[in-house]
Each structure stands twice: as structure tokens, then as C-alpha cells.
C-alpha atoms as a PDB file:
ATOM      1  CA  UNK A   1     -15.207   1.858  -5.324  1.00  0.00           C
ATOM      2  CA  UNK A   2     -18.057   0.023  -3.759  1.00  0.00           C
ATOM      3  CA  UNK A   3     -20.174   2.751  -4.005  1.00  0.00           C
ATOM      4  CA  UNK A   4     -19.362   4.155  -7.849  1.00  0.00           C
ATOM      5  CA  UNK A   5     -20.201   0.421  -8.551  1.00  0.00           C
ATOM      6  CA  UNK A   6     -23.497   0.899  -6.779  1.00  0.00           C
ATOM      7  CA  UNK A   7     -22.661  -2.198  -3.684  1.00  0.00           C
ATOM      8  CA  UNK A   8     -22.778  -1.937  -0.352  1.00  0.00           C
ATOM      9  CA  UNK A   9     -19.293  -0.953   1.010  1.00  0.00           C
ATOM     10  CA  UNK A  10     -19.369  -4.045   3.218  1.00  0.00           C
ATOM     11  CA  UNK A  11     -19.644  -6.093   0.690  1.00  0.00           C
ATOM     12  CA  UNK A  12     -16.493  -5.151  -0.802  1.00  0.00           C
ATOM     13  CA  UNK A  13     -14.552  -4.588   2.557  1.00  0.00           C
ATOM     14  CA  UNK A  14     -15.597  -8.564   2.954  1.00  0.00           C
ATOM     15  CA  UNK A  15     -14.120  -9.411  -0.318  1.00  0.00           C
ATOM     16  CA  UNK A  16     -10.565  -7.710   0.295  1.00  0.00           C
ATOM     17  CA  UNK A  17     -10.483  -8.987   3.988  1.00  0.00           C
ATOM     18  CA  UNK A  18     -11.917 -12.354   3.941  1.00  0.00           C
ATOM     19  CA  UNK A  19     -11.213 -13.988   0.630  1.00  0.00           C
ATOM     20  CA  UNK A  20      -8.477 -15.534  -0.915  1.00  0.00           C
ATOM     21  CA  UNK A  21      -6.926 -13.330  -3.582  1.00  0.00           C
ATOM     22  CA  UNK A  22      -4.484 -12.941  -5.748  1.00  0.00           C
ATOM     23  CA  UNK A  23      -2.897  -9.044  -4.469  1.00  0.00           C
ATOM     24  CA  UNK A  24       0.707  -9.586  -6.180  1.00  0.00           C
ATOM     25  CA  UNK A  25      -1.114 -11.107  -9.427  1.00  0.00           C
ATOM     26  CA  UNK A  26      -4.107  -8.341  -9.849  1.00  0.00           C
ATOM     27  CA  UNK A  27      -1.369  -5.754  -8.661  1.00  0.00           C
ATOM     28  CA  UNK A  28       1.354  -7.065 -11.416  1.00  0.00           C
ATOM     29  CA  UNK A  29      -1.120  -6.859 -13.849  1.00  0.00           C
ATOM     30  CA  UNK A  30      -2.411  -3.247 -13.262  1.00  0.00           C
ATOM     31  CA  UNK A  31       1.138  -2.172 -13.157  1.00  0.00           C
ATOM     32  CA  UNK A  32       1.953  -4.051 -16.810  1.00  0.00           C
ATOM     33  CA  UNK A  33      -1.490  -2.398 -18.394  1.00  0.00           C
ATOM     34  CA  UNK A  34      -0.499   0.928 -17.357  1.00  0.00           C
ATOM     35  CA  UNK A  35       3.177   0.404 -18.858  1.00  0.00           C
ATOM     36  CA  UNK A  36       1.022  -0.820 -22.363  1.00  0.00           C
ATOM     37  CA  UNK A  37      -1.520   1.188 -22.273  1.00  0.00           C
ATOM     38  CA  UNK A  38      -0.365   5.186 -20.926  1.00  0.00           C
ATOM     39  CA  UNK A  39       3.411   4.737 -20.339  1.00  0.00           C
ATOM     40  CA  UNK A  40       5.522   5.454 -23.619  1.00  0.00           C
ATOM     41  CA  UNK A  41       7.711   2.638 -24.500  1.00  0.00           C
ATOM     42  CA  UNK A  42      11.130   2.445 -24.275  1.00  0.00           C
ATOM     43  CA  UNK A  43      12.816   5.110 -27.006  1.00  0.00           C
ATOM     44  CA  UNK A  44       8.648   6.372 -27.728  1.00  0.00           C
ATOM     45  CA  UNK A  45       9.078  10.452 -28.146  1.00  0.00           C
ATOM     46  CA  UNK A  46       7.810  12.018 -25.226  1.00  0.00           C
ATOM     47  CA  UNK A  47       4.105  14.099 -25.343  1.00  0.00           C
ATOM     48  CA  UNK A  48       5.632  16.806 -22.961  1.00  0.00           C
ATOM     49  CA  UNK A  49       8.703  18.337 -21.708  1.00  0.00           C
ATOM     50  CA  UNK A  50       8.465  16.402 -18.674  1.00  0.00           C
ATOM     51  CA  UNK A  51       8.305  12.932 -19.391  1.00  0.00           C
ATOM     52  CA  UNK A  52       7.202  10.210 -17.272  1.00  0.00           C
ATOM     53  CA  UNK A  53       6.935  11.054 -13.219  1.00  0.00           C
ATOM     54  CA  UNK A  54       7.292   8.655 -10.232  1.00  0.00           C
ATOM     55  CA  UNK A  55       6.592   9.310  -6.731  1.00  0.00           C
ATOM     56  CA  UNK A  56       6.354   8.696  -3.257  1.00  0.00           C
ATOM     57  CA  UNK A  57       3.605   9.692  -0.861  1.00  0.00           C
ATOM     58  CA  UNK A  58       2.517   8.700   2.803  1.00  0.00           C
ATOM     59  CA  UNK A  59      -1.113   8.968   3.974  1.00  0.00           C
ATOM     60  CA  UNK A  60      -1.709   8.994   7.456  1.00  0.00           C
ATOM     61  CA  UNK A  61      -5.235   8.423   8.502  1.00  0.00           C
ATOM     62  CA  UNK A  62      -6.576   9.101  11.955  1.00  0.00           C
ATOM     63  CA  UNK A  63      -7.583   5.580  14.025  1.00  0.00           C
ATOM     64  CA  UNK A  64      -9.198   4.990  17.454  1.00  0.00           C
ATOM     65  CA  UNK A  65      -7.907   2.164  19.399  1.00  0.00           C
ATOM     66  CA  UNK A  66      -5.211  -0.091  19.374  1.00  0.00           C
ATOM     67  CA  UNK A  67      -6.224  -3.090  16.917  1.00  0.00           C
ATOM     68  CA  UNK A  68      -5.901  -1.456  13.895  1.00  0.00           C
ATOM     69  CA  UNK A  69      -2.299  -2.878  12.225  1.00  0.00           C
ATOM     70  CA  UNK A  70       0.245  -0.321  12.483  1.00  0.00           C
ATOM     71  CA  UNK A  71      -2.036   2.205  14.449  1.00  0.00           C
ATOM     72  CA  UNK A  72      -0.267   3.748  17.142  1.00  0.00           C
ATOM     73  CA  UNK A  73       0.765   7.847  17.784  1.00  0.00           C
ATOM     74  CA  UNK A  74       2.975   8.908  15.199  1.00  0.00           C
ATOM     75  CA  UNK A  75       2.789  12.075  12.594  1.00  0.00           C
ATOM     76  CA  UNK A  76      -0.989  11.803  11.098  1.00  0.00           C
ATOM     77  CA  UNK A  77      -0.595  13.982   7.711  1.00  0.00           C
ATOM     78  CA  UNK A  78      -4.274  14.581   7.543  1.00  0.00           C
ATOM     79  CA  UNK A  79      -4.135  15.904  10.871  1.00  0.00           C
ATOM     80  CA  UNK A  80      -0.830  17.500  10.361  1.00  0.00           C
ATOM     81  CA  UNK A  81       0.472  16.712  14.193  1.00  0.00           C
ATOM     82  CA  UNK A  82       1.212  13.656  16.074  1.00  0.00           C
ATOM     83  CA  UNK A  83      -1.796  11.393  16.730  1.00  0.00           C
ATOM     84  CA  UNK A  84      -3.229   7.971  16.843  1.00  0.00           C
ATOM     85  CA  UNK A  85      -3.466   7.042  13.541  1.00  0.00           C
ATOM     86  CA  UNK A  86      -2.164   4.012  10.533  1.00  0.00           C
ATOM     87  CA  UNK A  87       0.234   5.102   7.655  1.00  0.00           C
ATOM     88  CA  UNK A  88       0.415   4.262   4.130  1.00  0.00           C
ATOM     89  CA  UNK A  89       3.020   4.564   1.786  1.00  0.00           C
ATOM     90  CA  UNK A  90       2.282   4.582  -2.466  1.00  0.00           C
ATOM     91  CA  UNK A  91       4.096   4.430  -5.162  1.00  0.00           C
ATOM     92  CA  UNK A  92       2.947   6.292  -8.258  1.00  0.00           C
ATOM     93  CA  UNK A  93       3.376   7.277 -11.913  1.00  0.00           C
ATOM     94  CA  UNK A  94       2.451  10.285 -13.887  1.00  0.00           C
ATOM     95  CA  UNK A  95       2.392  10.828 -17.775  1.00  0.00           C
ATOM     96  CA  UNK A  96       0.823  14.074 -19.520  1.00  0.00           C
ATOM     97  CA  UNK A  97      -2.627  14.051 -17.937  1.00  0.00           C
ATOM     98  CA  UNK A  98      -2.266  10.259 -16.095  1.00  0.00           C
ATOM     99  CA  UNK A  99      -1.709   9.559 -13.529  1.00  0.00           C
ATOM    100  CA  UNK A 100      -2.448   5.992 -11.450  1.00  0.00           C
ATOM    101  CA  UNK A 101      -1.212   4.842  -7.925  1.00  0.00           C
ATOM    102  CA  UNK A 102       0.741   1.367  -8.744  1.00  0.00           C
ATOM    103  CA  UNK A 103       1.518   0.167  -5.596  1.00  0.00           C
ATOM    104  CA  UNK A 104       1.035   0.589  -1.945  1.00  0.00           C
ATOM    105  CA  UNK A 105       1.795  -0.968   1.699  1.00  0.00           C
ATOM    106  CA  UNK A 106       1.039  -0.337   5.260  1.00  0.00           C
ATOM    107  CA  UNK A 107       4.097   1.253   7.360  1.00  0.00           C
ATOM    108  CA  UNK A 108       4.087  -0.505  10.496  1.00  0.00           C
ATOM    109  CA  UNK A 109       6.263   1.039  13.268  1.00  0.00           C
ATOM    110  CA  UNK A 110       9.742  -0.644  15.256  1.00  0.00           C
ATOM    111  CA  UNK A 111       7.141  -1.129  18.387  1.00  0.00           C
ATOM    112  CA  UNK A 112       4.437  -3.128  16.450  1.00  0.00           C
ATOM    113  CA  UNK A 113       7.703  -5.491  14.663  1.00  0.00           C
ATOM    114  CA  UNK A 114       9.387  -5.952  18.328  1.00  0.00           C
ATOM    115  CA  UNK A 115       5.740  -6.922  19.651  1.00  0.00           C
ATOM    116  CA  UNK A 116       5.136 -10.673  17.954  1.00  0.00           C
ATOM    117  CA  UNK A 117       1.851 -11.407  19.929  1.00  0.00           C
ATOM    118  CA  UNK A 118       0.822  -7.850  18.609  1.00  0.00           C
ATOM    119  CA  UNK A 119       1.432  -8.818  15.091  1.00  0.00           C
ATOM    120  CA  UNK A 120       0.021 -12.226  15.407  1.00  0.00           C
ATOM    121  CA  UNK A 121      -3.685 -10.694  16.303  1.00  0.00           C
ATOM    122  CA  UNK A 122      -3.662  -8.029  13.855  1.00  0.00           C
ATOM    123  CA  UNK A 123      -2.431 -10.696  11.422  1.00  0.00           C
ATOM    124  CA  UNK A 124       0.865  -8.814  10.352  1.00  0.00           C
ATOM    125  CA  UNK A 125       2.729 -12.089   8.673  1.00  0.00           C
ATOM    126  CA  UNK A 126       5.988  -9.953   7.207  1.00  0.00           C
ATOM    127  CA  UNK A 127       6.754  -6.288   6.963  1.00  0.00           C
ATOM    128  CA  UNK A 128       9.417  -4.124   5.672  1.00  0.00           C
ATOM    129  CA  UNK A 129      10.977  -1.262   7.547  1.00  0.00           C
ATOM    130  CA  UNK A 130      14.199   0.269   7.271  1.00  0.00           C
ATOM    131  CA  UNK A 131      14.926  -1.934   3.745  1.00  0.00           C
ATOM    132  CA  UNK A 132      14.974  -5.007   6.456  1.00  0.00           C
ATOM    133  CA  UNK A 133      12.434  -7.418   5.802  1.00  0.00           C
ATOM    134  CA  UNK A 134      10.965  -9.126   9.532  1.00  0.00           C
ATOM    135  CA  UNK A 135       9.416 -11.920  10.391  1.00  0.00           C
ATOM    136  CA  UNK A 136       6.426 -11.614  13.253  1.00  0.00           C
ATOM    137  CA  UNK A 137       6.665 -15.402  14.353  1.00  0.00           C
ATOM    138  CA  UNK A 138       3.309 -17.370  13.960  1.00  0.00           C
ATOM    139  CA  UNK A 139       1.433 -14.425  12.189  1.00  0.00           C
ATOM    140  CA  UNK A 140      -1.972 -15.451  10.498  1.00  0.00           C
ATOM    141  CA  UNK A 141      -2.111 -15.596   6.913  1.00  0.00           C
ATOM    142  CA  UNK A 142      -4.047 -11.861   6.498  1.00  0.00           C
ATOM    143  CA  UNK A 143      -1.006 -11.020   4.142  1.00  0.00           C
ATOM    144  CA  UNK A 144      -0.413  -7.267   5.372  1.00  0.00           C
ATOM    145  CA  UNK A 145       2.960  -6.557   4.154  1.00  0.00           C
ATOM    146  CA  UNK A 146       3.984  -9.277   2.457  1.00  0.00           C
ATOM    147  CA  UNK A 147       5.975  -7.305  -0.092  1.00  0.00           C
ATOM    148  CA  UNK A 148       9.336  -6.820   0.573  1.00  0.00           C
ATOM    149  CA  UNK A 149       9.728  -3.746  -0.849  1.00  0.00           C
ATOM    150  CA  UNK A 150       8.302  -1.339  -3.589  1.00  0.00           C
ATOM    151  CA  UNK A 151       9.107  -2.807  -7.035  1.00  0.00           C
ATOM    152  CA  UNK A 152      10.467   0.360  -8.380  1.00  0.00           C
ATOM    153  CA  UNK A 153      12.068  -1.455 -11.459  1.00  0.00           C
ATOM    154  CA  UNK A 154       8.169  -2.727 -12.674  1.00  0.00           C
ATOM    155  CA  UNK A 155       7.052   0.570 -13.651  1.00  0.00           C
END
């Protein structure tokens, strides 16, 4: 994004990490725009046999280390085998030729949720896993996971 907007990639890392802002709002937004704008409404006839789509995808993505939330060894997709690496999980919608990713969280594994000091440094505050929402006690405020769950009844 950074760099189709022509800024430094920094910059915009610094923005989403370090600055108060408003995930839940912007995301609630982005997922009521889509339903106005490229979603047909309720009883709308359909522009293909198909319809409108959801879907589910992880994304596993390769880490070094041990800081990164959620890292640890577990099945890396873009590796396809078992290897240090983070995993994402999106939610996302599909209609004739759109498509848009409407919302998205970080997986983080049983060993990271039994480890509270763990959490607390990578600034895990709650996560879901298993449909059983957790608390890491005296996590920072970096807001990783706050969602309880996908919101499957928004889009």
C-alpha cells in the first residue's frame, strides 16, 4: 500500500503499529461500503449463476525468531511443510468479478495462550482459538486479536 501510494513503507508500518486507531471502526466501515456498493441487496436479482461467495483462507508466512506474535513451527502454507512461521486467517467475499478481503486476525497457537509473560511482550491482549475467547493477563494495549471472532453475519 505504502508503496502504490508512493511513501516509504516505514512510514506506514509506524502508523498501523504505533498510533491509536480505530481497527473495528475503519474495518466496520469497509465491510458496510462493500455491502452498498458491490454486494446485491437483499431480494436484488443476481448478475450470475453463482451469487455472492464467502470464504475462508489461512496464510502462513515464514518468520525468524521467536518475538514475532504467534510465530512458532507449525504448517507454513507458503512453504508447504512445517516451519517457523505466523498464521493468518481472512474472511472474504466474492461477487461477479469482486472480490475484497473483509476481515482478518492473527492465529496464535495453545503454547503462545498458556505462556502469559509471552503474550505480555509481544503485546497479545485477547485472542480467540477454538471459539474460546482468552485472556493473556496484563497484556499491553497493541490490540492483536481483540476480536472475538469473525463477524460472519456483517457481510
Amino acid at each position: 500500500m505504502a508503496l502504490a501510494a508512493g511513501a516509504c513503507v516505514r512510514s506506514l508500518q509506524l502508523l498501523l503499529s504505533q498510533h491509536d486507531w480505530d481497527e473495528a471502526g475503519l474495518r466496520n466501515a469497509m465491510q458496510r461500503r462493500i455491502a452498498q456498493e458491490h454486494l446485491p441487496a437483499p431480494g436484488e436479482p443476481r448478475i450470475d449463476a453463482v451469487g455472492v461467495v464467502g470464504w475462508i483462507d489461512e496464510t502462513g508466512v515464514a518468520k525468524k525468531g521467536d518475538k514475532t506474535p504467534g510465530v512458532q513451527r507449525q504448517y507454513c502454507g507458503s512453504t508447504g511443510k512445517i516451519d517457523n512461521c505466523v498464521v493468518t486467517v481472512h474472511l472474504a467475499v466474492g461477487y461477479g468479478t469482486f472480490n475484497n478481503i473483509v476481515d482478518s486476525d492473527l492465529y496464535v497457537p495453545e503454547g503462545w495462550i498458556q505462556d502469559a509473560k509471552r503474550c505480555k511482550e509481544a503485546g497479545i491482549l485477547r485472542v480467540c482459538l477454538s471459539n474460546q475467547v482468552r485472556d493473556c493477563p496484563g497484556a499491553g494495549q497493541a490490540g492483536l486479536g481483540q476480536r472475538d471472532a469473525f463477524r460472519l453475519d456483517r457481510v
